[in-house]
C-alpha atoms as a PDB file:
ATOM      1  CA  UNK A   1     -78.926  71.355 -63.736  1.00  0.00           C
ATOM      2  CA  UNK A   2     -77.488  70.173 -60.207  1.00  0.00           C
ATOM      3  CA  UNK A   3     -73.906  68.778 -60.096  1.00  0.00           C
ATOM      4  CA  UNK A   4     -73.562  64.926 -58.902  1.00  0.00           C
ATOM      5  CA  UNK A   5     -71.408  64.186 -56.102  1.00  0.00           C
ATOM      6  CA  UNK A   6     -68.241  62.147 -57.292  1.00  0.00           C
ATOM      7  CA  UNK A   7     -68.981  58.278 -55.633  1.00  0.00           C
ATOM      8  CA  UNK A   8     -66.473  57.367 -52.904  1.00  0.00           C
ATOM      9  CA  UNK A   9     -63.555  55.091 -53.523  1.00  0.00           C
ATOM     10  CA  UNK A  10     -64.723  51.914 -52.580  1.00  0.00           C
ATOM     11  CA  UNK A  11     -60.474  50.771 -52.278  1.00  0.00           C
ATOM     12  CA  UNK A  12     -59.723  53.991 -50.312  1.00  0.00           C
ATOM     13  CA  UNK A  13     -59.583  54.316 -46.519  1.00  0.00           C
ATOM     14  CA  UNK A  14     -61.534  56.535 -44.668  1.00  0.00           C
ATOM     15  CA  UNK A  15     -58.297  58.812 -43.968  1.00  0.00           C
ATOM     16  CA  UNK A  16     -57.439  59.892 -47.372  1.00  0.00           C
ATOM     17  CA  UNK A  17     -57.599  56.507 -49.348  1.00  0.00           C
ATOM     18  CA  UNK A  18     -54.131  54.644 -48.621  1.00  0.00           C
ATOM     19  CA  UNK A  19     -54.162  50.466 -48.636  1.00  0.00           C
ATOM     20  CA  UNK A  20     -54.006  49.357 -44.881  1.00  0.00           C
ATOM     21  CA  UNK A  21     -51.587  47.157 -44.016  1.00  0.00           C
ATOM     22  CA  UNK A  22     -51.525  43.927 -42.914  1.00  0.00           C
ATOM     23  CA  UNK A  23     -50.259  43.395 -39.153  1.00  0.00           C
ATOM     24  CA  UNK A  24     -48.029  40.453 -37.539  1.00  0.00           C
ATOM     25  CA  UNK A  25     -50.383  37.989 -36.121  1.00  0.00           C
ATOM     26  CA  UNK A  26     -48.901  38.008 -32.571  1.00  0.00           C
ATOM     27  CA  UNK A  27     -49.897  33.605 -32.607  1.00  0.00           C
ATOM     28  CA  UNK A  28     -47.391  33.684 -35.044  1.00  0.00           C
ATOM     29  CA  UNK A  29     -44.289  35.379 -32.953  1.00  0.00           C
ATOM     30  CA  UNK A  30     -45.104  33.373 -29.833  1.00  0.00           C
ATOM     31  CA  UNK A  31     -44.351  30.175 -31.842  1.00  0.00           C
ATOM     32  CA  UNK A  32     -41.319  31.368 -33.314  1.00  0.00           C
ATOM     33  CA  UNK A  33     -39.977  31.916 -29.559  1.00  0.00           C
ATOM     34  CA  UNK A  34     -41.157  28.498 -28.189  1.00  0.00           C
ATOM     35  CA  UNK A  35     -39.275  27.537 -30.997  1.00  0.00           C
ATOM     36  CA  UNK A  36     -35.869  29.112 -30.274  1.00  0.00           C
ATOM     37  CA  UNK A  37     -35.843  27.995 -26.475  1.00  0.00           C
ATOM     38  CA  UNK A  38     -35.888  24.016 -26.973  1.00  0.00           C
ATOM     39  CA  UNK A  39     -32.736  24.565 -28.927  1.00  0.00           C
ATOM     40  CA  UNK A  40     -31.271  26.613 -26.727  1.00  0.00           C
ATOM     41  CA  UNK A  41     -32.226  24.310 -23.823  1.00  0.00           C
ATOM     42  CA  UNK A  42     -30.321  21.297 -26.002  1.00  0.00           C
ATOM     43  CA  UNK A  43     -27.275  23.435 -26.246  1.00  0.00           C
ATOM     44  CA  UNK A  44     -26.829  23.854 -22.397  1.00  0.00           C
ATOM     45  CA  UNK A  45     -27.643  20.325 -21.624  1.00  0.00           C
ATOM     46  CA  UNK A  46     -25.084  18.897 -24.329  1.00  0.00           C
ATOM     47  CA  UNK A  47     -22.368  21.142 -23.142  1.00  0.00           C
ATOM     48  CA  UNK A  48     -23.011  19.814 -19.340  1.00  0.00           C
ATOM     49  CA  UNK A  49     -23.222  16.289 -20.206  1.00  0.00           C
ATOM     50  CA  UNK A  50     -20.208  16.768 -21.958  1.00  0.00           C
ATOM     51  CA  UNK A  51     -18.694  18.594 -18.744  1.00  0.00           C
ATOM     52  CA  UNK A  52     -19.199  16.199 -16.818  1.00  0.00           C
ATOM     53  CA  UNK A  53     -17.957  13.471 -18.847  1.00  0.00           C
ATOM     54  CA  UNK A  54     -14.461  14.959 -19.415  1.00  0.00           C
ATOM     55  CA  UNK A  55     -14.475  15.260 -14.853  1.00  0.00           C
ATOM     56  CA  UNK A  56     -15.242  12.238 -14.674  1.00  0.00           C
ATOM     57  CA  UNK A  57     -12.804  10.815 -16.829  1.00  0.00           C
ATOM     58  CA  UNK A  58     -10.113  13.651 -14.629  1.00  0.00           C
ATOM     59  CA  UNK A  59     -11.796  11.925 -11.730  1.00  0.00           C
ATOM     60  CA  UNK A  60     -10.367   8.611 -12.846  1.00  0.00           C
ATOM     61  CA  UNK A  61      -7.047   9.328 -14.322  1.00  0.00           C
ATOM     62  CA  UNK A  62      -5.912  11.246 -10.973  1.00  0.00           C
ATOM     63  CA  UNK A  63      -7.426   7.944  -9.160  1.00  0.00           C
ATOM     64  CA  UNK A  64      -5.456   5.780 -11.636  1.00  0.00           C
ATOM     65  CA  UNK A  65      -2.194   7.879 -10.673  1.00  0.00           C
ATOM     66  CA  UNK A  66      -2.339   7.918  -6.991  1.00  0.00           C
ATOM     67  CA  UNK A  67      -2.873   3.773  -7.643  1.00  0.00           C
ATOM     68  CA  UNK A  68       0.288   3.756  -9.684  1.00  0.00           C
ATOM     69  CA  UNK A  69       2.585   5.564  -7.579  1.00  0.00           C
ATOM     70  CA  UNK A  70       1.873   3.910  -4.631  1.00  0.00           C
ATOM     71  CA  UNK A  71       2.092   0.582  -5.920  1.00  0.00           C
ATOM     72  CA  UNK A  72       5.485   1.747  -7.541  1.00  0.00           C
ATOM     73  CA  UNK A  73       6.495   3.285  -4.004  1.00  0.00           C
ATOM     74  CA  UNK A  74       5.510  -0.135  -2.561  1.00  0.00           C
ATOM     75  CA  UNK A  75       7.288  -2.140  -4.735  1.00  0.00           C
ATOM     76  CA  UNK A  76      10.451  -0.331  -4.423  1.00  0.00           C
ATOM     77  CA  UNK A  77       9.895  -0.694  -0.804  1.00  0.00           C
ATOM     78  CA  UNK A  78       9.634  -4.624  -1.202  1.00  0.00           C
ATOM     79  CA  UNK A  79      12.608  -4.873  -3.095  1.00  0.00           C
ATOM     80  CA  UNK A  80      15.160  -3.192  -0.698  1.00  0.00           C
ATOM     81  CA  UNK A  81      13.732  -5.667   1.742  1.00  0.00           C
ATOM     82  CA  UNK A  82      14.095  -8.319  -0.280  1.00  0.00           C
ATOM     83  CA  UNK A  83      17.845  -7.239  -1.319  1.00  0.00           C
ATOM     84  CA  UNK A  84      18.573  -6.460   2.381  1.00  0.00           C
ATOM     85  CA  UNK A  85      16.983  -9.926   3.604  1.00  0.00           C
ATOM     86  CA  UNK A  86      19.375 -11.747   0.622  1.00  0.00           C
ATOM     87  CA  UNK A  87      22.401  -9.956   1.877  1.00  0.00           C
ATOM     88  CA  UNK A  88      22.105 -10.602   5.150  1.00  0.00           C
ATOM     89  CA  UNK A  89      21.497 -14.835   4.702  1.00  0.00           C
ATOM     90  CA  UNK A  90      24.308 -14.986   2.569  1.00  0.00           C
ATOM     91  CA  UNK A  91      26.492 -13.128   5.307  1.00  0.00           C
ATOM     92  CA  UNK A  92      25.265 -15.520   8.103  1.00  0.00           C
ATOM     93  CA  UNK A  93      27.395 -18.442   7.305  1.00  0.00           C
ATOM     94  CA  UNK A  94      30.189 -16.184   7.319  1.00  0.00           C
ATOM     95  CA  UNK A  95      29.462 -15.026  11.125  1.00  0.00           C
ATOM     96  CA  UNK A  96      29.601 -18.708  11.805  1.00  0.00           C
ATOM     97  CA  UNK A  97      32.814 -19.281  10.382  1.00  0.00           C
ATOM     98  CA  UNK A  98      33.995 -16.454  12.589  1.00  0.00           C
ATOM     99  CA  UNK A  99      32.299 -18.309  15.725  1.00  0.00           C
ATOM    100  CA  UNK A 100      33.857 -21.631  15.357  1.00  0.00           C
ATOM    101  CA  UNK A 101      36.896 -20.065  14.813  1.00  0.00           C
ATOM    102  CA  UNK A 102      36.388 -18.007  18.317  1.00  0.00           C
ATOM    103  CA  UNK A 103      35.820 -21.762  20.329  1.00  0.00           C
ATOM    104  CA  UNK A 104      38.579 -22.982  18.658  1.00  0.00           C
ATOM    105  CA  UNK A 105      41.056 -20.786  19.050  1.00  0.00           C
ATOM    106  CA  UNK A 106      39.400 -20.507  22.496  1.00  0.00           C
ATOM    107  CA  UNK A 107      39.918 -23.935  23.444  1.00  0.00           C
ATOM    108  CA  UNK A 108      43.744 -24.271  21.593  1.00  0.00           C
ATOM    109  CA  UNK A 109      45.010 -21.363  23.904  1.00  0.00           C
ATOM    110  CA  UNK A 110      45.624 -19.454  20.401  1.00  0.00           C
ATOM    111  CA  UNK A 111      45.361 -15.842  22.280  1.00  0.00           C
ATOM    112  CA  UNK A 112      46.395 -13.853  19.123  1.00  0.00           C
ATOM    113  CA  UNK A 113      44.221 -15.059  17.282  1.00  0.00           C
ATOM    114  CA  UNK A 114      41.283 -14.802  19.394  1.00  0.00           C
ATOM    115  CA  UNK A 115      41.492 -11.338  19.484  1.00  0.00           C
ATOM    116  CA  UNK A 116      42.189 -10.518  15.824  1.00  0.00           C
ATOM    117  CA  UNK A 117      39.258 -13.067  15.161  1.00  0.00           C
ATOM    118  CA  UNK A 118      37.103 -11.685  18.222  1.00  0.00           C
ATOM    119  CA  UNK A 119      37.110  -7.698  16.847  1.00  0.00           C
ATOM    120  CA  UNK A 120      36.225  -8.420  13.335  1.00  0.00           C
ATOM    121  CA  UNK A 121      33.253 -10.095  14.569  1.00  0.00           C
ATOM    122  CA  UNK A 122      32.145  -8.117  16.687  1.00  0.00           C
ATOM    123  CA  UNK A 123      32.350  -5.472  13.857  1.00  0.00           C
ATOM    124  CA  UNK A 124      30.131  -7.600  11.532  1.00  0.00           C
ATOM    125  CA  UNK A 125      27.491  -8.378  14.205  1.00  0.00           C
ATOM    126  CA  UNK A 126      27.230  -4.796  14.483  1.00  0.00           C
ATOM    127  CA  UNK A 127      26.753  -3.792  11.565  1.00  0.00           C
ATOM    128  CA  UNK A 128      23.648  -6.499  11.000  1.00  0.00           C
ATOM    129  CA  UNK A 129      22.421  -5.378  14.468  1.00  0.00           C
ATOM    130  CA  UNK A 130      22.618  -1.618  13.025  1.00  0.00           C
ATOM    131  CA  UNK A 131      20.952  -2.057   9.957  1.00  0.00           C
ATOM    132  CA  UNK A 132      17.972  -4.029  11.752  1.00  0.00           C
ATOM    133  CA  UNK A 133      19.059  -7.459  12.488  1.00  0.00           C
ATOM    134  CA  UNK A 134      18.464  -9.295  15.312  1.00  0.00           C
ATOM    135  CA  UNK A 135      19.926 -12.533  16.931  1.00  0.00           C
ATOM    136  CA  UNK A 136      17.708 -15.534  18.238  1.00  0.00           C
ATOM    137  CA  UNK A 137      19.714 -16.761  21.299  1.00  0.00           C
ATOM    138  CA  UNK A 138      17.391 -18.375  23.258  1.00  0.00           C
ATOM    139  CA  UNK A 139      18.961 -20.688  25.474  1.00  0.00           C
ATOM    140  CA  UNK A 140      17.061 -21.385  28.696  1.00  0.00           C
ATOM    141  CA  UNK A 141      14.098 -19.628  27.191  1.00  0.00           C
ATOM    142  CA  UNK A 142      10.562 -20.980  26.052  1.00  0.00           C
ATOM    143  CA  UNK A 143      10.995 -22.840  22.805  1.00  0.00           C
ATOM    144  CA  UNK A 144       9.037 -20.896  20.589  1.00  0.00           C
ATOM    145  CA  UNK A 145       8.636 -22.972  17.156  1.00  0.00           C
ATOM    146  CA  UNK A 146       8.283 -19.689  15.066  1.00  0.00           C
ATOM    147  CA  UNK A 147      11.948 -18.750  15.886  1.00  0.00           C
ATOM    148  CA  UNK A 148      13.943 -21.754  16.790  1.00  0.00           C
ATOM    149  CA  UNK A 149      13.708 -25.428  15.068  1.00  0.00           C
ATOM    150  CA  UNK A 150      14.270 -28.089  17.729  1.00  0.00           C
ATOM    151  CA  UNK A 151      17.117 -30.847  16.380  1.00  0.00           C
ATOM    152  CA  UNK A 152      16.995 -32.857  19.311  1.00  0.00           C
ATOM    153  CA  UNK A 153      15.176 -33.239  23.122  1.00  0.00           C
ATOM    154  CA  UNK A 154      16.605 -33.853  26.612  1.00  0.00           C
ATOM    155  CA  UNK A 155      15.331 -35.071  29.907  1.00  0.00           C
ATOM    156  CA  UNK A 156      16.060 -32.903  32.428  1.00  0.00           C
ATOM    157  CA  UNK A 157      12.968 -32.598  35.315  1.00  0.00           C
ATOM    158  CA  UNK A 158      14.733 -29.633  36.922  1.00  0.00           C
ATOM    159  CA  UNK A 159      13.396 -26.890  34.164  1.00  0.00           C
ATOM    160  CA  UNK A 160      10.140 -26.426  32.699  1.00  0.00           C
ATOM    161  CA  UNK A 161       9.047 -28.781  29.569  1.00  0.00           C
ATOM    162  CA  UNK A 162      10.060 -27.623  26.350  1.00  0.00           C
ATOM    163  CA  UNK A 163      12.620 -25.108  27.813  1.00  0.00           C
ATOM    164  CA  UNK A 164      15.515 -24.664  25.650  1.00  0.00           C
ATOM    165  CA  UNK A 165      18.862 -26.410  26.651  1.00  0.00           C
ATOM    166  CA  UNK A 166      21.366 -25.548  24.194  1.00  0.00           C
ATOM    167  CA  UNK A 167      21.750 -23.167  20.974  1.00  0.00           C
ATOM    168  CA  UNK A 168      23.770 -25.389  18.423  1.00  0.00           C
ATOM    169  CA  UNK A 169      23.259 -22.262  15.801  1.00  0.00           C
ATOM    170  CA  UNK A 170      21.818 -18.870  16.459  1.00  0.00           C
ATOM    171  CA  UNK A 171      19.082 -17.985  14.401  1.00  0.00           C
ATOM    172  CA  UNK A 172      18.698 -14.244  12.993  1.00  0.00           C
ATOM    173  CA  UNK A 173      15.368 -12.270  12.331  1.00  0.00           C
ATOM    174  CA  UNK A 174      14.893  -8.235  10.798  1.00  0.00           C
ATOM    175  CA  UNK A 175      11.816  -7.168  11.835  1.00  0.00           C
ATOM    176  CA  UNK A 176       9.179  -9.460  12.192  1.00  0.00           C
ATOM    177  CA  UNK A 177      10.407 -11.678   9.454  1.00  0.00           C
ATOM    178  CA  UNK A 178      12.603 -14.484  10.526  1.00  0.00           C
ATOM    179  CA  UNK A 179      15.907 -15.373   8.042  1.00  0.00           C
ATOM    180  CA  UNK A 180      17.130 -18.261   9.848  1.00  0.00           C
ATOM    181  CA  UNK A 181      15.436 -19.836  12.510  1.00  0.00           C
ATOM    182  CA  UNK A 182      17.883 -21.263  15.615  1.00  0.00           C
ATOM    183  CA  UNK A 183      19.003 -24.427  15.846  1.00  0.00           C
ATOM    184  CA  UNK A 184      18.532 -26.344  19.373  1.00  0.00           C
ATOM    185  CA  UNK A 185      17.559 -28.802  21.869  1.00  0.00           C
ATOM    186  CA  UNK A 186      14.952 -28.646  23.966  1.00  0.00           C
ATOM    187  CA  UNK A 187      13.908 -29.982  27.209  1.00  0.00           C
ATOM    188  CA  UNK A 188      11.281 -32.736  28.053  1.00  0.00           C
ATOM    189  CA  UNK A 189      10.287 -34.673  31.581  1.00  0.00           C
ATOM    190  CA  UNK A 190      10.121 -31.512  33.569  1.00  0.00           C
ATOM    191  CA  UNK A 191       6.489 -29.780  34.807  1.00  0.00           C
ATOM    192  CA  UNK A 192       4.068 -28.677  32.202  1.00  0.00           C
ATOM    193  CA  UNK A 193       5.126 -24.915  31.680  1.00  0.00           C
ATOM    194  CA  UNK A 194       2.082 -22.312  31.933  1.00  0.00           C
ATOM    195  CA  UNK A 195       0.285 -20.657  29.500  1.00  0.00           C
ATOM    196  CA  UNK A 196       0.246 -17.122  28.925  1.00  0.00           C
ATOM    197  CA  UNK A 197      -3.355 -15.259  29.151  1.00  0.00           C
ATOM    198  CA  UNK A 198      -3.209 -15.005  25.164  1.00  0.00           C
ATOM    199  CA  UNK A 199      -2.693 -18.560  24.463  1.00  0.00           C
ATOM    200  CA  UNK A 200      -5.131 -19.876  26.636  1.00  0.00           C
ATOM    201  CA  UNK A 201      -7.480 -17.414  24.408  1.00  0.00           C
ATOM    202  CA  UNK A 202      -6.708 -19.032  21.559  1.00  0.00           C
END
């Protein structure tokens, strides 16, 4: 009798009969990387936003602190001025004193005492003048109203109106501030005196 051929393996591969495996659908790794790089994406932007927020607020602290010290060096400016400005008024009545004292003395043919009186003056005027005082004398000048205060008026036709006749107290200014404004007379009856190109601006 013949001999049957054994049937094939329906299960078996063609190569000997081993399972094949299943392969990685590659849909499935694409996803997996779209995935990862919106995360990543998040990170970066987080840590930028959150850069930027700590230079800004650097930004604005270093802003604050320039404010600060200049407004402290300003201050300490303003109150030297101010402590300079007190100082000086409260010395003026003493250069007076010394003044009267000079005319009288003057006048009563007390010599000595003129000169003793005369150099200690002179010493304090100087040391105002050195430290940025100045003195408002201005006899025969314009009358200026920002630096002299007019006490009285006198006719005289021979001068300009509104010249200044006589100082009765000298006035004292530092910088452009004036301590004291002069005390005087001033002039009326005499031709109109002319303006300067500025004024007539104005």
């Amino acid at each position: 009798a013949d001999t049957e051929a054994p049937e094939a393996d329906p299960a078996g591969s063609a190569e000997g009969g081993a399972p094949a495996e299943a392969e990685e659908s590659p849909v499935e790794g694409e996803s997996a990387a779209a995935d990862a790089e919106p995360a990543a994406d998040e990170l970066v932007a987080q840590a930028q936003a959150e850069a930027k927020e700590w230079q800004d607020k650097f930004m604005r602290l270093h802003a604050e602190w320039d404010t600060y010290r200049r407004r402290t060096a300003e201050q300490r400016e303003a109150e030297k001025a101010r402590a300079a400005e007190k100082l000086v008024t409260n010395l003026l009545p003493v250069i007076d004193d010394f003044e009267r004292t000079i005319d009288y003395a003057a006048n009563n043919g007390e010599a000595g005492l003129l000169d003793g009186v005369k150099a200690v003056h002179s010493k304090l005027v100087n040391t105002l003048t050195s430290g940025g005082v100045e003195v408002i004398d201005p006899k025969g000048d314009a009358f200026d109203a920002l630096e002299a205060q007019a006490v009285a008026t006198v006719d005289d036709a021979s001068v300009p109106d509104e010249t200044v006749a006589e100082v009765y107290q000298k006035g004292y200014k530092m910088g452009a501030k004036v301590l004291r404004p002069a005390m005087v007379t001033v002039t009326t009856g005499g031709p109109k005196r002319e303006k300067k190109p500025d004024q007539e601006q104005e």
